[in-house]
Protein backbone atom coordinates (compact mmCIF):
# COMPACT_ATOMS: atom_id res chain seq x y z
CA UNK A 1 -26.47 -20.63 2.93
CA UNK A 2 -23.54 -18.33 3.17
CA UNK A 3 -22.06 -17.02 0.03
CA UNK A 4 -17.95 -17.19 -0.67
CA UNK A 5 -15.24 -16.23 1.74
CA UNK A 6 -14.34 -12.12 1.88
CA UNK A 7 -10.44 -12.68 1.14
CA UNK A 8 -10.09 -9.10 2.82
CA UNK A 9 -9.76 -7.57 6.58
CA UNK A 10 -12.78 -5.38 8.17
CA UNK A 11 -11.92 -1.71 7.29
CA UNK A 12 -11.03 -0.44 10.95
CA UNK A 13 -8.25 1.49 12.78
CA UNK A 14 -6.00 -1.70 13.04
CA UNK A 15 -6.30 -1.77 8.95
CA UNK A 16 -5.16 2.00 8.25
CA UNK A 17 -2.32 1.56 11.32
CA UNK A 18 -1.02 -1.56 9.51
CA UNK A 19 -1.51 0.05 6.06
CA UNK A 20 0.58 2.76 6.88
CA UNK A 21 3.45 0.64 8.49
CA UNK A 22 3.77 -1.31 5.32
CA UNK A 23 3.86 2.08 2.89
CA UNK A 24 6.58 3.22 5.20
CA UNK A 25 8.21 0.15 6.56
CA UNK A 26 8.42 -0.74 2.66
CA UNK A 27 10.00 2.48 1.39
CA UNK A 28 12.52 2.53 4.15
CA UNK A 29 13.21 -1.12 3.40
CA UNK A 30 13.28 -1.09 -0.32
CA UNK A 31 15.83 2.09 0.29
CA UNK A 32 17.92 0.09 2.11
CA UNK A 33 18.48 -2.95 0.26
CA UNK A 34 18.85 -0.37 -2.87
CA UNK A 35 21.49 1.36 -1.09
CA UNK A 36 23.67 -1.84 -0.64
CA UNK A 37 22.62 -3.66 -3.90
CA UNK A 38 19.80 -2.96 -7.04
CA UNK A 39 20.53 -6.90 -7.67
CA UNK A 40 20.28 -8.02 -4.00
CA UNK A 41 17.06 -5.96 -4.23
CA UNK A 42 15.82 -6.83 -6.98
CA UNK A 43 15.90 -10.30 -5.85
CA UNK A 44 14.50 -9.96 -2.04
CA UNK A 45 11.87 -7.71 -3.45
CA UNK A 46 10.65 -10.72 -5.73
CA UNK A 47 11.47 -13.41 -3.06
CA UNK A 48 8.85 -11.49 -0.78
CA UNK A 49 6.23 -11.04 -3.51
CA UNK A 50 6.52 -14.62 -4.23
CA UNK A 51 6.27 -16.00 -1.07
CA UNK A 52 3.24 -13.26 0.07
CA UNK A 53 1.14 -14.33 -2.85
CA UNK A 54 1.77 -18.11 -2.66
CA UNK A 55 0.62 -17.86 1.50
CA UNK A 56 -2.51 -15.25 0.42
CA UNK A 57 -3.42 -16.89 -2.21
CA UNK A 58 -3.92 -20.41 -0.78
CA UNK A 59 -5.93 -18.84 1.84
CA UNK A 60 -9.47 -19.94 1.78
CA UNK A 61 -10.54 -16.62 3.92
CA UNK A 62 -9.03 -13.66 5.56
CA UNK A 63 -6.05 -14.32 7.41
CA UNK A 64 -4.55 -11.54 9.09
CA UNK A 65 -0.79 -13.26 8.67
CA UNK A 66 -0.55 -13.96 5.18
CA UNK A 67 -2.77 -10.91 4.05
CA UNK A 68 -0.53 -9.04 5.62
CA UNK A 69 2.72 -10.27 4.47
CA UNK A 70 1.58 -10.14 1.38
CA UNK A 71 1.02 -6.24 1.54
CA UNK A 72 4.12 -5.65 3.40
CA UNK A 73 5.54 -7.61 0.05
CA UNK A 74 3.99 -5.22 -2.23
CA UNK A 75 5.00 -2.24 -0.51
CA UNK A 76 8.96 -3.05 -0.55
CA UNK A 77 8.44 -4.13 -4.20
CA UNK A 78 5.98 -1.51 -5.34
CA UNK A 79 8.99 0.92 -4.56
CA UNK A 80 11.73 -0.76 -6.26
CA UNK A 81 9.15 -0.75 -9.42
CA UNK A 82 8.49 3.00 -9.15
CA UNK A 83 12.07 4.29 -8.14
CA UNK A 84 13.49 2.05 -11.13
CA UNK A 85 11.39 3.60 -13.65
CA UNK A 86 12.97 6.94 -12.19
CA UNK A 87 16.64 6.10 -11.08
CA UNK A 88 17.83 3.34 -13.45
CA UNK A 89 15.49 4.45 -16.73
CA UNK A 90 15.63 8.00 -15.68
CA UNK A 91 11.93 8.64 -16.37
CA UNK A 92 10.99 12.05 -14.67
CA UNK A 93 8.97 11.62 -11.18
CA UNK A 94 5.72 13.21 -13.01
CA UNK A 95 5.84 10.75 -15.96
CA UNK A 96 6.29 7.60 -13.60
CA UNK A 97 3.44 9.27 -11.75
CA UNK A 98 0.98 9.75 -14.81
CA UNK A 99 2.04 6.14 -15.60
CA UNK A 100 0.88 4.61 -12.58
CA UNK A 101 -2.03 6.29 -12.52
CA UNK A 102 -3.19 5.58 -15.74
CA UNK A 103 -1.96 1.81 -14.90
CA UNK A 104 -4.82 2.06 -11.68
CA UNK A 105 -7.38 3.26 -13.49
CA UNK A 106 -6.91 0.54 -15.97
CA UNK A 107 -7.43 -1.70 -13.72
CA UNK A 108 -10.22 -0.42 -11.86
CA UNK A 109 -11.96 -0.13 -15.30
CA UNK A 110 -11.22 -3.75 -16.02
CA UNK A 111 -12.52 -4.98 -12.40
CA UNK A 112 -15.09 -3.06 -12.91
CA UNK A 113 -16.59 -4.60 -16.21
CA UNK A 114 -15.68 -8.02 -14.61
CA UNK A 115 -17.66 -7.89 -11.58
CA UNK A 116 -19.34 -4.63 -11.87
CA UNK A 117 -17.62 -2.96 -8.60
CA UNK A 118 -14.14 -2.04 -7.05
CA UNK A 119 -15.83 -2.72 -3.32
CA UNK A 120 -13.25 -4.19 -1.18
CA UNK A 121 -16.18 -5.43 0.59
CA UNK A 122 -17.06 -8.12 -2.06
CA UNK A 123 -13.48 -9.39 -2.45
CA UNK A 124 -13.15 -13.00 -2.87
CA UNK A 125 -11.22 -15.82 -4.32
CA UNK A 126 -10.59 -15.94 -8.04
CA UNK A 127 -11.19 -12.86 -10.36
CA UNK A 128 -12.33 -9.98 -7.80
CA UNK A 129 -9.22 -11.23 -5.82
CA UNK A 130 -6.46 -10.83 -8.78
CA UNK A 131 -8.02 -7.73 -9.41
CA UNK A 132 -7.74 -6.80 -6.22
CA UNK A 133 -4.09 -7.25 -5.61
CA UNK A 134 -2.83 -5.48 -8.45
CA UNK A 135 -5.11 -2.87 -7.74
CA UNK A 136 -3.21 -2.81 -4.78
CA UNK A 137 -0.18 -3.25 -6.29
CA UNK A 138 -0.92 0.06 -8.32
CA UNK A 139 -1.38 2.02 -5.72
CA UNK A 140 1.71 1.40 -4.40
CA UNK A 141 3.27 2.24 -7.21
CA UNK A 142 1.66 5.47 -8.14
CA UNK A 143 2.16 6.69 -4.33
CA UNK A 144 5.81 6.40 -4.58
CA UNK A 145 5.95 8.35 -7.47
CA UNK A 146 3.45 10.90 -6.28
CA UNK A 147 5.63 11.44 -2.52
CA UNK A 148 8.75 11.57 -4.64
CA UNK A 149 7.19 14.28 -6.85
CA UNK A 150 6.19 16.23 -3.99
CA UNK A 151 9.35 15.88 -2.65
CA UNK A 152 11.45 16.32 -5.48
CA UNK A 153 9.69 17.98 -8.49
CA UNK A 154 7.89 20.46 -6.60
CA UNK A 155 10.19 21.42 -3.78
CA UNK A 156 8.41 20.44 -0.90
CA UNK A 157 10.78 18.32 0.64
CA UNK A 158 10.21 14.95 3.01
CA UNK A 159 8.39 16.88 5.98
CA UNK A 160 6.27 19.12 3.62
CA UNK A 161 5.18 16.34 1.70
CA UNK A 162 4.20 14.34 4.88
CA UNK A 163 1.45 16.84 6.28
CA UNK A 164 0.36 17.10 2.67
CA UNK A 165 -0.53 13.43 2.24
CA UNK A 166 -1.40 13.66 5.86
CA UNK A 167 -3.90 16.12 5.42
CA UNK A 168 -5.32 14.58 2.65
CA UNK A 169 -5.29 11.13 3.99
CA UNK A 170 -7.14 12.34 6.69
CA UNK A 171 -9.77 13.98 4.47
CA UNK A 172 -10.02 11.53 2.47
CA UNK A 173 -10.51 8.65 5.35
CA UNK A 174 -13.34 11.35 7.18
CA UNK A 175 -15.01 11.39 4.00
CA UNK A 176 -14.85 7.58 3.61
CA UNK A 177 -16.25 6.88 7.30
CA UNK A 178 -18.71 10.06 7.48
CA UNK A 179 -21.04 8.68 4.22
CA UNK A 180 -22.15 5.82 2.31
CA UNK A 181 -22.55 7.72 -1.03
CA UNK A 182 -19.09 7.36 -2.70
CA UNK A 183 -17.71 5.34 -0.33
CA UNK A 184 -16.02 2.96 -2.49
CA UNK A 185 -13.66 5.77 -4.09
CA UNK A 186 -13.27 7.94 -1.01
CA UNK A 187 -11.79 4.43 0.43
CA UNK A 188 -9.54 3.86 -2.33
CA UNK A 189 -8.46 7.48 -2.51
CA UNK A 190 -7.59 7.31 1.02
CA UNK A 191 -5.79 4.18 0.16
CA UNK A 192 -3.75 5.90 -2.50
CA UNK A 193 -2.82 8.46 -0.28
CA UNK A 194 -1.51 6.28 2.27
CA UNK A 195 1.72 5.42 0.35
CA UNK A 196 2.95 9.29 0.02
CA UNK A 197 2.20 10.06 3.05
CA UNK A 198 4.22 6.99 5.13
CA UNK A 199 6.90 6.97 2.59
CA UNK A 200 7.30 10.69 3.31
CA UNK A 201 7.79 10.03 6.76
CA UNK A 202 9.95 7.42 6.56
CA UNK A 203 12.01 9.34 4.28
CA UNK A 204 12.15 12.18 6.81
CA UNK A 205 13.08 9.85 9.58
CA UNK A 206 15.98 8.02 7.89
CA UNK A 207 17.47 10.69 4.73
CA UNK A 208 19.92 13.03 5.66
CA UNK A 209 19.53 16.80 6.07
CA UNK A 210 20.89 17.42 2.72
CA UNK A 211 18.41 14.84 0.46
CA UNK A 212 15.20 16.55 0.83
CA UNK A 213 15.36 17.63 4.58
CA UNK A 214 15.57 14.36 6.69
CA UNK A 215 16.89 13.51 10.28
CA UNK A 216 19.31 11.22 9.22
CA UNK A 217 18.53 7.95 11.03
CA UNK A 218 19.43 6.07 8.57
CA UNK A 219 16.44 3.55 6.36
CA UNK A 220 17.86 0.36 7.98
CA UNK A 221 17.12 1.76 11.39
CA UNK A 222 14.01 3.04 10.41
CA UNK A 223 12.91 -0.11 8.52
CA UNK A 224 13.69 -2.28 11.80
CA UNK A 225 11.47 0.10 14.12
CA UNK A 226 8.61 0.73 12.01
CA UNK A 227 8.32 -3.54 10.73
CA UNK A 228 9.17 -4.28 14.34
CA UNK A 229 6.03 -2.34 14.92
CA UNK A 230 3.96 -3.94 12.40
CA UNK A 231 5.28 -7.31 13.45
CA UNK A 232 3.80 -6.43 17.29
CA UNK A 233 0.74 -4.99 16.02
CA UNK A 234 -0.08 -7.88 13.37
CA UNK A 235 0.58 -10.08 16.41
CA UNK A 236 -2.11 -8.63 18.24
CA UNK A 237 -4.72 -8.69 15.46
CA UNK A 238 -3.68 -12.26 14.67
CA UNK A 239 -4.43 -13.29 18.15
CA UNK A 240 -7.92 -11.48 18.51
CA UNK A 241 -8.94 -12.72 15.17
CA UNK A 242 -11.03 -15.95 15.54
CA UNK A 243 -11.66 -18.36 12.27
CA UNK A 244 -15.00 -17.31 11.24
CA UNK A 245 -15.62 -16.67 7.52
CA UNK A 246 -17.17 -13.56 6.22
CA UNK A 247 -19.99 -13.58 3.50
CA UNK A 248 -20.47 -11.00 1.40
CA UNK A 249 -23.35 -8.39 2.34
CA UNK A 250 -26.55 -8.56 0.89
CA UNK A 251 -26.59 -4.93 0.57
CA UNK A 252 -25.18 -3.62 -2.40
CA UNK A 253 -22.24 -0.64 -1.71
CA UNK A 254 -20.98 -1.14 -5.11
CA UNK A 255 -20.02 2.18 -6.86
């Protein structure tokens, strides 16, 4: 008898490219709406979280549309939370980042003593899902601040700061694939890391030369190319997915 629906994609190459499309399709996004109105914002941002979680949530299993949506959701609204803390309450960049982190490992503690692992692997409806999410949620937060902070605080600027959380990232996701001992927080680390390092390149795509060394482009161009690209490549997972439910392992990865 199979066990309960994983409410989670398989960790592949089609998960990191759409993870980094919504960390930078979000910031660029989240900019943009800013830039015309915090209200208007404020308001989309919400609209999309509300509307992700309600589709996600219903789910029974995976589903690559709604899963997705839903993180694409968090991303443009994970910004808005961790550029308000900084632009509207003027809380400095490495405050807002201790914050945030303090706010993930809270919540990794609390999954934790709940179900006694952060796996993504054993993700499913109810409890390990919630946690999941603002887990998630968290991250998204805390990698804003960290890529501003970078960019900002310690001089590095929008290209600097993207091969930084590059190179990490990609350390981080070797060390995740390469072994099974400490998976679990090489994953989420890599996870983290994902949000600097696509914000910082959508920054340097669409900021001008004079805020922090961009090209200019402009965020509502970049937004439109980079969730134009997530749209096609969701598309493409969504058709190659087929409706099978995934039980949870037998093994035991937990950390």
């Amino acid at each position: 008898m199979s066990g309960p629906a994983i409410k989670v994609p398989s960790i592949n190459r089609d998960f990191w490219f759409l993870k980094l499309l919504t960390t930078a399709g979000g910031e660029a996004l989240s900019d943009y709406l800013a830039g015309r109105s915090v209200v208007i914002a404020a308001v989309v941002g919400a609209a999309l979280l509300g509307l992700g979680a309600a589709a996600q949530l219903r789910a029974r299993s995976y589903q690559p549309v709604p899963y997705w949506f839903f993180a694409a959701a968090i991303a443009v609204f994970g910004t808005m939370l961790a550029d308000g803390m900084h632009v509207v309450a003027g809380v400095p960049y490495p405050v807002t980042s201790t914050v945030y982190a303090a706010a993930l490992a809270a919540v990794f503690l609390l999954w934790h003593r709940a179900t006694g692992t952060i796996d993504i692997h054993t993700v499913t409806a109810g409890r390990p899902e919630t946690y999941y999410w603002c887990a998630v949620g968290a991250t998204f937060a805390l990698g804003t601040a960290l890529g501003d902070l970078a960019a900002f605080s310690l001089g590095l600027g929008y290209l600097a700061s993207a091969v930084l959380f590059g190179l990490l990232f990609a350390t981080a996701l070797l060390l995740c694939h390469r072994g099974r001992r400490g998976a679990t927080v090489t994953f989420w680390s890599a996870y983290v890391l994902t949000r600097p390092f696509g914000a910082s390149v959508a920054d340097f795509l669409g900021k001008p030369g004079g805020h922090g060394g961009g090209l200019g482009w402009g965020d509502g161009p970049v937004a439109l190319g980079l969730f134009a690209a997530f749209a096609l490549m969701l598309i493409r997972v969504a058709n190659r997915s087929n409706d099978e439910t995934v039980s949870i392992p037998t093994t035991d990865e937990s950390v």
